[in-house]
Protein backbone atom coordinates (compact mmCIF):
# COMPACT_ATOMS: atom_id res chain seq x y z
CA UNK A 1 127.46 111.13 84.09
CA UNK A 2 130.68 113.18 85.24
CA UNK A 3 129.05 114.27 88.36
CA UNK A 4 129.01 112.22 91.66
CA UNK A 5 125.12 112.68 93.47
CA UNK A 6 123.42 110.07 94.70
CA UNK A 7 120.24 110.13 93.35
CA UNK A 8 116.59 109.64 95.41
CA UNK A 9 113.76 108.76 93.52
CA UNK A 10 110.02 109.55 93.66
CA UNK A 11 107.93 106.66 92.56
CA UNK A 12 104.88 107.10 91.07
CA UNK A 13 104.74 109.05 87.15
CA UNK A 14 109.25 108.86 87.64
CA UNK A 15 109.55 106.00 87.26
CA UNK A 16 106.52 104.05 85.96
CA UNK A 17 103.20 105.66 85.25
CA UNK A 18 101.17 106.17 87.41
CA UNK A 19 97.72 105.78 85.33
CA UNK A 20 99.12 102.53 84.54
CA UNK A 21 98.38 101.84 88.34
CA UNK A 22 95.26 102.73 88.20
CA UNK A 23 94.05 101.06 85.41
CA UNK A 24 95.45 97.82 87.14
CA UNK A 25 93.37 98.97 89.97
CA UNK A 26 90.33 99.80 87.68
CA UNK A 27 90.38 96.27 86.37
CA UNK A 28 90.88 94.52 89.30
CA UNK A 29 87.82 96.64 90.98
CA UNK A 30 85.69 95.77 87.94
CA UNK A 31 86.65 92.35 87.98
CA UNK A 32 85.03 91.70 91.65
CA UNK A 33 82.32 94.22 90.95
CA UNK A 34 81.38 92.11 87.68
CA UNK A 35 81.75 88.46 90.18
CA UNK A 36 80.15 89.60 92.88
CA UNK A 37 77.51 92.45 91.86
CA UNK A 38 76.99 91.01 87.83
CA UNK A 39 77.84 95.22 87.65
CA UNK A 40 79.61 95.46 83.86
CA UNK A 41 81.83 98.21 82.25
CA UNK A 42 82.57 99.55 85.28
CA UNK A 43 87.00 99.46 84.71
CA UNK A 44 86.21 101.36 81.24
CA UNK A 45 84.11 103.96 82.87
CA UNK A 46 86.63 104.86 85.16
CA UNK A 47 89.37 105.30 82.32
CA UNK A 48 87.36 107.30 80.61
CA UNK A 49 87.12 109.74 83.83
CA UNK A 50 90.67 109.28 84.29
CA UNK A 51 91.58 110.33 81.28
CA UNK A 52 89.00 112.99 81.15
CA UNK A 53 90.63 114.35 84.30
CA UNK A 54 88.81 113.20 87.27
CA UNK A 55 90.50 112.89 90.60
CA UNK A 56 89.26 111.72 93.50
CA UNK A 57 85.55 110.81 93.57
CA UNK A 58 85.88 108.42 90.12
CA UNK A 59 84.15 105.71 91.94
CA UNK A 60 81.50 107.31 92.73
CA UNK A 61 80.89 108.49 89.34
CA UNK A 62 81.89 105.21 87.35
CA UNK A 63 78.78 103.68 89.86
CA UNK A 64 76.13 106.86 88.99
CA UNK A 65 77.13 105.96 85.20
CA UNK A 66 76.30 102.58 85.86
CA UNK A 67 73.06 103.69 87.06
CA UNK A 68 73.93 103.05 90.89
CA UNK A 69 73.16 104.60 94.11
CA UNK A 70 75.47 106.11 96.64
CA UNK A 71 76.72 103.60 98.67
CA UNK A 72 79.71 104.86 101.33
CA UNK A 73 79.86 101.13 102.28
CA UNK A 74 80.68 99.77 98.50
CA UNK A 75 82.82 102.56 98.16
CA UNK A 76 84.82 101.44 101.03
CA UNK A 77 85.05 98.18 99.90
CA UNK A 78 86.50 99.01 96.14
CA UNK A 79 88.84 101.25 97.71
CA UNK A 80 90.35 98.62 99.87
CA UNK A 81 90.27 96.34 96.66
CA UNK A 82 92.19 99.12 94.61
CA UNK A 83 95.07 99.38 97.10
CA UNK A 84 94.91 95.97 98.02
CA UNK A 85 95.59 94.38 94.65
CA UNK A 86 98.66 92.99 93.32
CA UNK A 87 99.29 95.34 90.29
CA UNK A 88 100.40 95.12 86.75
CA UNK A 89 102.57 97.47 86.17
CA UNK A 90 106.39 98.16 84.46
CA UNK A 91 108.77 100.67 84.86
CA UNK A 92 109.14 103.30 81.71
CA UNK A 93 111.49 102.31 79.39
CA UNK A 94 113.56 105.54 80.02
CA UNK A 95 113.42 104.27 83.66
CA UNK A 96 114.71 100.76 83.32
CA UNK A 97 117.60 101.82 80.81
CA UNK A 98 119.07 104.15 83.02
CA UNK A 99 118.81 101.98 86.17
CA UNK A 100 120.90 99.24 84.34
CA UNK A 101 123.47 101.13 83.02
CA UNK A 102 124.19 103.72 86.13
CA UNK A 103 127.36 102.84 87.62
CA UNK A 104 127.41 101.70 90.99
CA UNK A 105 129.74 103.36 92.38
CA UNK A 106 127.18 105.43 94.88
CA UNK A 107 123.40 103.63 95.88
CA UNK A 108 120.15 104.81 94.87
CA UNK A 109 117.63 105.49 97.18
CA UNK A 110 113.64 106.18 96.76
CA UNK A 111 111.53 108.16 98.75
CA UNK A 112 107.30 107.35 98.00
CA UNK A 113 104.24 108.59 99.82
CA UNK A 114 100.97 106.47 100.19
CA UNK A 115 99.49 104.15 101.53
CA UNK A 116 102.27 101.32 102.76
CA UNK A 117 100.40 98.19 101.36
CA UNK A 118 99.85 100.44 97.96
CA UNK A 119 103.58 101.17 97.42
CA UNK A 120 105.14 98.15 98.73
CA UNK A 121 103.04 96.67 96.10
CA UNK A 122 104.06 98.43 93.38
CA UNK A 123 107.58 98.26 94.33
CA UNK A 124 107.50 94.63 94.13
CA UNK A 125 105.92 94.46 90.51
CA UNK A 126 108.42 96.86 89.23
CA UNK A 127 110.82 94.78 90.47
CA UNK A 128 113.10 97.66 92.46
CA UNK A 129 113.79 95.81 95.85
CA UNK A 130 116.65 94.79 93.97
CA UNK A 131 117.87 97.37 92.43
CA UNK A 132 117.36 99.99 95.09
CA UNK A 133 119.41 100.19 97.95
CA UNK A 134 117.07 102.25 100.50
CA UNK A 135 113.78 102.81 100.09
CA UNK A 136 111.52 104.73 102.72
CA UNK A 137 108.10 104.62 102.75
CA UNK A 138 106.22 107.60 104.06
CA UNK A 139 103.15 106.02 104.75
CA UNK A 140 104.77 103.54 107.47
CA UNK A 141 105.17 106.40 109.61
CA UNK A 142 101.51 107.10 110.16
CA UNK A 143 99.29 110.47 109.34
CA UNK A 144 101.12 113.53 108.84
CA UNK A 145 104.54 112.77 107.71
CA UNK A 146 104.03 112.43 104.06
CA UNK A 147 106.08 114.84 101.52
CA UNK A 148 107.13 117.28 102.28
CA UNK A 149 107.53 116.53 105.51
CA UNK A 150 111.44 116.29 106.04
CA UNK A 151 111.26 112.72 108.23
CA UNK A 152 111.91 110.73 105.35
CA UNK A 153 114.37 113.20 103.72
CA UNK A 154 116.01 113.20 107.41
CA UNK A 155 116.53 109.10 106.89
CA UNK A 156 117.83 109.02 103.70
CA UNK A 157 120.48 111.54 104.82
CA UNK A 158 121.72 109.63 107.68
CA UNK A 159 121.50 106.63 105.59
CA UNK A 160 123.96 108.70 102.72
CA UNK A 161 126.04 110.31 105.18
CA UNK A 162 128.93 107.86 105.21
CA UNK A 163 129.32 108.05 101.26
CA UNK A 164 130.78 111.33 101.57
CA UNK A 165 127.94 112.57 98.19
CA UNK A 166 125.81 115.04 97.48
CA UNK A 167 122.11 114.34 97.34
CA UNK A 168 119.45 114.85 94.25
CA UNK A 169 115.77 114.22 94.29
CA UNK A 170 114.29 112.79 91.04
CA UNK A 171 110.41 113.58 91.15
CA UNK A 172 107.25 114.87 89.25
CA UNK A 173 104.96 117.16 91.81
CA UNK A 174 105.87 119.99 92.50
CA UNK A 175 103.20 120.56 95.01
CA UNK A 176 105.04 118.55 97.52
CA UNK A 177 108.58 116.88 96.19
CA UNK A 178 111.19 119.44 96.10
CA UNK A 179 110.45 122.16 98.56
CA UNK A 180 111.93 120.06 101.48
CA UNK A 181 115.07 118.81 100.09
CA UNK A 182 116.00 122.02 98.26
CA UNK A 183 115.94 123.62 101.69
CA UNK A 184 117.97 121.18 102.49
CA UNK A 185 120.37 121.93 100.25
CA UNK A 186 119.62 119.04 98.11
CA UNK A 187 119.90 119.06 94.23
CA UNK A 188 116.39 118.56 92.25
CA UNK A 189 115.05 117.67 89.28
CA UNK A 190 111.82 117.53 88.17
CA UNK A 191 110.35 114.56 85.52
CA UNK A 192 107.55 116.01 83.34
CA UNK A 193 106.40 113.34 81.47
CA UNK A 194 103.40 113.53 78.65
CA UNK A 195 101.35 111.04 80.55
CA UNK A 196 101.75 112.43 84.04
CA UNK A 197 98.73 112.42 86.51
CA UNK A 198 99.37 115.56 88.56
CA UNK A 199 100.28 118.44 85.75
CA UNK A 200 100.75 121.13 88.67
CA UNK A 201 102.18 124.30 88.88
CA UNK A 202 104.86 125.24 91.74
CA UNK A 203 102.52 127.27 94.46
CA UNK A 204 105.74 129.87 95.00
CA UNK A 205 109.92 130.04 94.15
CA UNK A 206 110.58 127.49 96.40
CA UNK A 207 108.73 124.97 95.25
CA UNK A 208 110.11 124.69 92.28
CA UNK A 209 112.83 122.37 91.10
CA UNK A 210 116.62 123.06 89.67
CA UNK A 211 116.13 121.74 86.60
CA UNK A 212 113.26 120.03 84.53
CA UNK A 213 113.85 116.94 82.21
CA UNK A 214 111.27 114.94 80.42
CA UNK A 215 112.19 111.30 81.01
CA UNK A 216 115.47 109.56 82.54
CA UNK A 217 117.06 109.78 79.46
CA UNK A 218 118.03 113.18 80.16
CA UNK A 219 119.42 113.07 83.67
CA UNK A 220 122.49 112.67 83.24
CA UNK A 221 123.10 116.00 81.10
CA UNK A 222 120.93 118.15 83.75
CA UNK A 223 122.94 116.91 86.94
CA UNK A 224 126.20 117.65 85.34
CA UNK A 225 124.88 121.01 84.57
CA UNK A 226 123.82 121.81 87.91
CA UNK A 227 126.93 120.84 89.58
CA UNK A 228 129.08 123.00 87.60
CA UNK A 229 126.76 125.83 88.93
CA UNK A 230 126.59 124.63 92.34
């Protein structure tokens, strides 16, 4: 790469996948389900909802599969189990390729909303608290200041300031990830992998990205691009 950004990351479906997440969390949920409750198939059910395109309520329908009442209590419980669980996951191969051969010359930083125990989690499988210099976590500010809120975006400035660099945000939703730092004169780019949970369209102009790549292979190429139009 020719030009000189230093490049923020998104987390979850940049630079793993984040289905692989939750079928970590599926198994782990079916695992203490199947110990504790003798209740079977339940990690397979909610795959198969998954990848039918379920969001949201896939507990509750794995359990009605499984021939189970409501229950806001058990629900409770496997959601603390799913975000509680030390997951097996690995970055995309795109992902860890271009991480080890960037130069080093200017830091990376990552910017991820959730849950803090969630992503901290994750972070530590994938192995990044070494390899990224600054990472902010949304979710240890408290309700509200998620993307695309401009606190973390705010951070992550001050924290770049002194490198004298512009800024570029490397992330998948465009619901939420690049309407903040664009206006903030930040460049963006967003990932579209195959495999993606959220496949969302841009609600207006503003939301959408400066450029579109499908995997980390083909950064590099797009940035210099939209520095020579910058």
């Amino acid at each position: 790469m020719t030009a000189k950004v230093i490049l923020v990351f998104d987390l979850d479906d940049t630079l793993y996948l984040e289905r692989d997440y939750a079928r970590s969390g599926f198994e782990a949920v079916g695992r203490w389900l199947r110990d504790e409750l003798s209740v079977e198939g339940f990690s397979q059910i909610c795959e198969e909802l998954l990848n039918s395109g379920a969001r949201g309520d896939i507990f509750d329908k794995a359990l009605e599969c499984l021939g189970r009442e409501r229950n806001p209590a058990l629900i409770k419980r496997l959601v603390e189990i799913y975000r509680s669980h030390e997951p097996e996951i690995s970055l995309t191969e795109d992902s860890a390729r271009y991480i080890a051969r960037r130069e080093r010359d200017l830091p990376l930083a990552l910017i991820t909303d959730g849950p803090l125990e969630t992503q901290s989690s994750k972070v530590r499988a994938l192995g990044l608290e070494g390899l990224i210099d600054r990472i902010v976590y949304t979710g240890a500010f408290g309700p509200g200041f998620g993307k695309p809120h401009p606190r973390a975006f705010e951070i992550v400035e001050s924290w770049a300031r002194p490198f004298g660099a512009p800024l570029a945000y490397v992330a998948d939703n465009p619901l939420k990830d690049f309407v903040t730092p664009r206006a903030r004169g930040w460049l963006t780019v967003q990932v579209e992998r195959p495999l993606r949970v959220h496949d969302v369209a841009a609600p207006a102009d503003e939301y959408l990205p400066h450029g579109k790549i499908n995997n980390l292979d083909e950064l590099d190429p797009m940035l210099d691009e939209l520095m020579e139009k910058c």
